[in-house]
Protein backbone atom coordinates (compact mmCIF):
# COMPACT_ATOMS: atom_id res chain seq x y z
CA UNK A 1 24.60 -21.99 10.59
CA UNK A 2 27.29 -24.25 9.32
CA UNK A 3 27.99 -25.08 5.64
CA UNK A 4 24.87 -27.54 4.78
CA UNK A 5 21.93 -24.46 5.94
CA UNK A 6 24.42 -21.92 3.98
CA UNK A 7 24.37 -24.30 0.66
CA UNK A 8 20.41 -24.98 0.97
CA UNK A 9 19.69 -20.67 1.92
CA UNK A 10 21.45 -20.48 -1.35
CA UNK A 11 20.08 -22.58 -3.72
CA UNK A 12 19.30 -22.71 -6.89
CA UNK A 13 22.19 -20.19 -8.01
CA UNK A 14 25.62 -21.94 -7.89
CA UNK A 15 27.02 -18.98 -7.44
CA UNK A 16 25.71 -17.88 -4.31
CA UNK A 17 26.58 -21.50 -3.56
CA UNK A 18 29.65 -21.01 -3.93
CA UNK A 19 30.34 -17.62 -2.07
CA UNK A 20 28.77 -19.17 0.68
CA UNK A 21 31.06 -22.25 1.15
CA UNK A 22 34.10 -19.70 0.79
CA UNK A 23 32.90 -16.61 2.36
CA UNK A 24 35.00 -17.57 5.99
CA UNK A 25 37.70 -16.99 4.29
CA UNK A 26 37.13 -13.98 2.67
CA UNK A 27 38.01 -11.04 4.76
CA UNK A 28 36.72 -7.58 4.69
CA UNK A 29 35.73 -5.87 1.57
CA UNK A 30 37.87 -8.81 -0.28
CA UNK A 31 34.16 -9.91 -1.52
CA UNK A 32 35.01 -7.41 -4.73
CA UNK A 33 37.66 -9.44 -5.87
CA UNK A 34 35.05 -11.98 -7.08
CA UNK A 35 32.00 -11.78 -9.76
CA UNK A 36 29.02 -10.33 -8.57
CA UNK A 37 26.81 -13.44 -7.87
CA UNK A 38 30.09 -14.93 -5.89
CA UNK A 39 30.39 -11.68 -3.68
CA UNK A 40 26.40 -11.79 -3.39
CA UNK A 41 27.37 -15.39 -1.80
CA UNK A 42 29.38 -14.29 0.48
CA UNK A 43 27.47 -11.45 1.46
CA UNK A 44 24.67 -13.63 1.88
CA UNK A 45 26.53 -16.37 4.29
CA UNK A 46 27.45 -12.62 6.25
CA UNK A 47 23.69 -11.94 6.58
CA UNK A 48 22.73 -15.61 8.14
CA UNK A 49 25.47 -15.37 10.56
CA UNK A 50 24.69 -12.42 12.06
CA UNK A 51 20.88 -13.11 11.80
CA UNK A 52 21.97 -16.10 13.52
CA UNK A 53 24.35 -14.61 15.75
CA UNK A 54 21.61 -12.33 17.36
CA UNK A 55 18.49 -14.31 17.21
CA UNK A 56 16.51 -14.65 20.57
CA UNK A 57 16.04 -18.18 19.83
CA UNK A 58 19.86 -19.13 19.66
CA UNK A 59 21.02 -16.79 22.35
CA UNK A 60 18.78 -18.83 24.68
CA UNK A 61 20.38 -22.02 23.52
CA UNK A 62 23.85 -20.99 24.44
CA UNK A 63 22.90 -20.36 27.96
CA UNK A 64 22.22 -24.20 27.54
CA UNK A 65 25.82 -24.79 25.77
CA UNK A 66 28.02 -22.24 27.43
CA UNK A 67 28.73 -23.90 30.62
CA UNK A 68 30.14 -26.94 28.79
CA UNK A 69 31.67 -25.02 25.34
CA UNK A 70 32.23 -21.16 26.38
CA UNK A 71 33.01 -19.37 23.45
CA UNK A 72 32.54 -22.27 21.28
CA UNK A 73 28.50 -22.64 22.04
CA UNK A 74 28.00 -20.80 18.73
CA UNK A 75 30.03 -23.39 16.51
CA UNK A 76 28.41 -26.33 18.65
CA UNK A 77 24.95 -24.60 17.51
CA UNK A 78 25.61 -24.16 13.90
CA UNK A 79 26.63 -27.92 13.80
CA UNK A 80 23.98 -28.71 15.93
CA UNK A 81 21.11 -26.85 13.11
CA UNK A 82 23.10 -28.57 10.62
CA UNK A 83 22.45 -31.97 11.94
CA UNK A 84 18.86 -31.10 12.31
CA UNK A 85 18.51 -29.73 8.85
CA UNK A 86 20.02 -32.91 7.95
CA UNK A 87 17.40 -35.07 9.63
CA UNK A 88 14.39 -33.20 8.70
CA UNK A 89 15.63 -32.17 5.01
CA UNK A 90 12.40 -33.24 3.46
CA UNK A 91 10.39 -30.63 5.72
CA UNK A 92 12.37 -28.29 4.05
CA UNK A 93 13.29 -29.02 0.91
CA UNK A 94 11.55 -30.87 -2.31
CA UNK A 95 14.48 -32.99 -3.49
CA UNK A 96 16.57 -35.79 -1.66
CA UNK A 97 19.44 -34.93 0.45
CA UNK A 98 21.71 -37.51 -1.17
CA UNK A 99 20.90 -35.98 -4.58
CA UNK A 100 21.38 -32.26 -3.17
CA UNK A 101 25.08 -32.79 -1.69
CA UNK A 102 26.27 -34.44 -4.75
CA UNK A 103 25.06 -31.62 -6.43
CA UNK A 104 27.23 -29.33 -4.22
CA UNK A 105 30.20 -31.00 -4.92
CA UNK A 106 30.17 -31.03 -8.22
CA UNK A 107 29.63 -27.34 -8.51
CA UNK A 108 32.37 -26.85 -6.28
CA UNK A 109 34.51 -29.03 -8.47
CA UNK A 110 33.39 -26.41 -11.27
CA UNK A 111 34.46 -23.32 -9.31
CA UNK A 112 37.65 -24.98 -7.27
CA UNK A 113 40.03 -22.79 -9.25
CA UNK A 114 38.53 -19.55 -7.87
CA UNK A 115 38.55 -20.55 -4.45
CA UNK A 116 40.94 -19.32 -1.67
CA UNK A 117 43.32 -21.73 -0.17
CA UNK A 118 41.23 -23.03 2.92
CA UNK A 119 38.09 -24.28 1.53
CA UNK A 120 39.72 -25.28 -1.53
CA UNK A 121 42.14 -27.50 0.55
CA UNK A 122 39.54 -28.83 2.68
CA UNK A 123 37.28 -29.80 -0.58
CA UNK A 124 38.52 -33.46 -1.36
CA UNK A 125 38.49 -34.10 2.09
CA UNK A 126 34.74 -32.90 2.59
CA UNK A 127 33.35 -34.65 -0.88
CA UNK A 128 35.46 -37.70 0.16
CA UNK A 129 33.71 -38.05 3.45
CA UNK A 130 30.50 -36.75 2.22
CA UNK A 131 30.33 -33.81 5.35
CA UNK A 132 27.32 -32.80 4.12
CA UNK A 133 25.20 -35.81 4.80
CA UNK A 134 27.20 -37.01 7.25
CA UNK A 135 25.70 -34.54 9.61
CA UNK A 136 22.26 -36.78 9.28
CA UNK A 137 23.63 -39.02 12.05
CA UNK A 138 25.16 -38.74 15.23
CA UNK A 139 28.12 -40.82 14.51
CA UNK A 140 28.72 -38.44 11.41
CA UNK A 141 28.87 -35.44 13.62
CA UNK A 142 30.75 -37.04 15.83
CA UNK A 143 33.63 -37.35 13.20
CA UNK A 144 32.60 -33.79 12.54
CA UNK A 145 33.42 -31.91 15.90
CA UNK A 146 36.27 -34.38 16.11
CA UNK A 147 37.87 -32.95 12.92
CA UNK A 148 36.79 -29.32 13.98
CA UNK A 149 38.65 -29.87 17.64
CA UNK A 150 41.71 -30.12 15.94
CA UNK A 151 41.50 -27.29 13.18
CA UNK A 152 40.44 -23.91 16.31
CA UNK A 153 42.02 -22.95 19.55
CA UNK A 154 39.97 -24.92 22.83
CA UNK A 155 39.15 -27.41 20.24
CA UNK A 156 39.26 -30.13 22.87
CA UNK A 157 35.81 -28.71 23.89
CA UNK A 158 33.98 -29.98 21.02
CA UNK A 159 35.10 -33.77 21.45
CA UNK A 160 32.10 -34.15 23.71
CA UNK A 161 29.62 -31.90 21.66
CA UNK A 162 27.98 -35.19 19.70
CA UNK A 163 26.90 -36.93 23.12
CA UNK A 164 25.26 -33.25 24.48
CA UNK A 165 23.36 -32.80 20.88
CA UNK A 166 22.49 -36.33 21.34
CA UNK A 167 21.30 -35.91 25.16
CA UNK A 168 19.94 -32.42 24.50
CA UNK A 169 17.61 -33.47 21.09
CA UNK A 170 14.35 -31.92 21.99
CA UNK A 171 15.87 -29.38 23.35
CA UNK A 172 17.99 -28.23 19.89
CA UNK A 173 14.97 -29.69 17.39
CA UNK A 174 12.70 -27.04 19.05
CA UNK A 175 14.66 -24.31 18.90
CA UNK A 176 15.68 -24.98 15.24
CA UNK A 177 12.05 -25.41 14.00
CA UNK A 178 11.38 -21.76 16.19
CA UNK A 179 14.41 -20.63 13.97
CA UNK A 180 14.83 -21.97 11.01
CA UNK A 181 11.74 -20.97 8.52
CA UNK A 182 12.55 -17.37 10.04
CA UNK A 183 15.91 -17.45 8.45
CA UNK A 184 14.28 -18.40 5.56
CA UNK A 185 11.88 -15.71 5.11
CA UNK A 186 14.48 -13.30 5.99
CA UNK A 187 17.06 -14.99 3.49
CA UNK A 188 14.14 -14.36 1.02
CA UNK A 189 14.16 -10.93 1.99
CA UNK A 190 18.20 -10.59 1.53
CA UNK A 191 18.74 -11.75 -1.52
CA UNK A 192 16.14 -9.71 -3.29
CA UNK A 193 18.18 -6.90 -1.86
CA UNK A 194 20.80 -7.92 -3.12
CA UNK A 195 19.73 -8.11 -6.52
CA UNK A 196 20.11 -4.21 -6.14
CA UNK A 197 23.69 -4.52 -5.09
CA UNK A 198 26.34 -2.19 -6.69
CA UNK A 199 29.93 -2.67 -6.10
């Protein structure tokens, strides 16, 4: 899942929030360096990767992706959910998307000092051009994988990934709705483990 599922898994606590949008760039057992809640965030965007990483359902959408995007079919899926997450927010969630990414930013503003250098670079860039709801449309993700393509090695690859979510909607839209409210329920499950968590 890419950053918009990671923010809404982790909502209400702005916290969480936040360790999710930085936890890529927190290596290791670096998560102690933070305040609880914070390393609870990043453990908690740890959890929905690998959930993600070895679900059934996504594993049989990369045999879709992996001619076209080898090792980058996982990143084309995450950005793929995202967009559908996007388009369907309402399904999912009570309050309007416009009103929940604005949110995000400004909590990010609040916690910007905390942040490693990465996300905290790419911050005014992503409230700026509003990633979050960009990835509603397909000209927004478009941008997207065209920023991506320039930031990872192969990048290239992804230049072409908004036409094959575009030709391959069904295709994605089932496979997230198969997905998705699983994550959920087992993001449920996560975090009231790790309410227990001890450092």
């Amino acid at each position: 899942m890419n950053h918009l599922a990671h923010l809404a898994l982790a909502r209400p606590n702005e916290k969480l929030m936040v360790g999710g949008y930085i936890a890529d760039a927190v290596k290791g057992k670096n998560f102690r360096e933070y305040e609880e809640e914070i390393a609870k965030g990043i453990l908690l965007h740890r959890f929905i990767d690998l959930f993600t990483d070895t679900h059934e359902v996504v594993s049989g959408l990369k045999k879709l992706l992996r001619p076209q995007f080898g090792l980058l079919s996982g990143i084309v899926i995450d950005m793929c959910f995202d967009n559908q997450l996007a388009k369907h927010w309402n399904e999912f969630e009570n309050d309007p998307l416009e009103d929940f990414t604005h949110q995000c930013y400004l909590i990010f503003e609040k916690y910007e000092s905390i942040m490693p250098e990465r996300p905290r670079r790419m911050l005014p860039y992503m409230r700026e051009e509003n990633w979050l709801l960009r990835y509603r449309t397909v000209e927004g993700m478009a941008r997207s994988f065209i920023g991506m393509s320039r930031r990872i090695r192969k990048g290239e690859l992804l230049v072409s990934a908004a036409s094959f979510m575009q030709a391959h909607d069904e295709e994605i839209r089932k496979s997230f709705f198969q997905f998705y409210p699983e994550l959920k329920v087992n993001c449920t499950a996560e975090r009231l483990r790790l309410n227990t968590f001890a450092r």
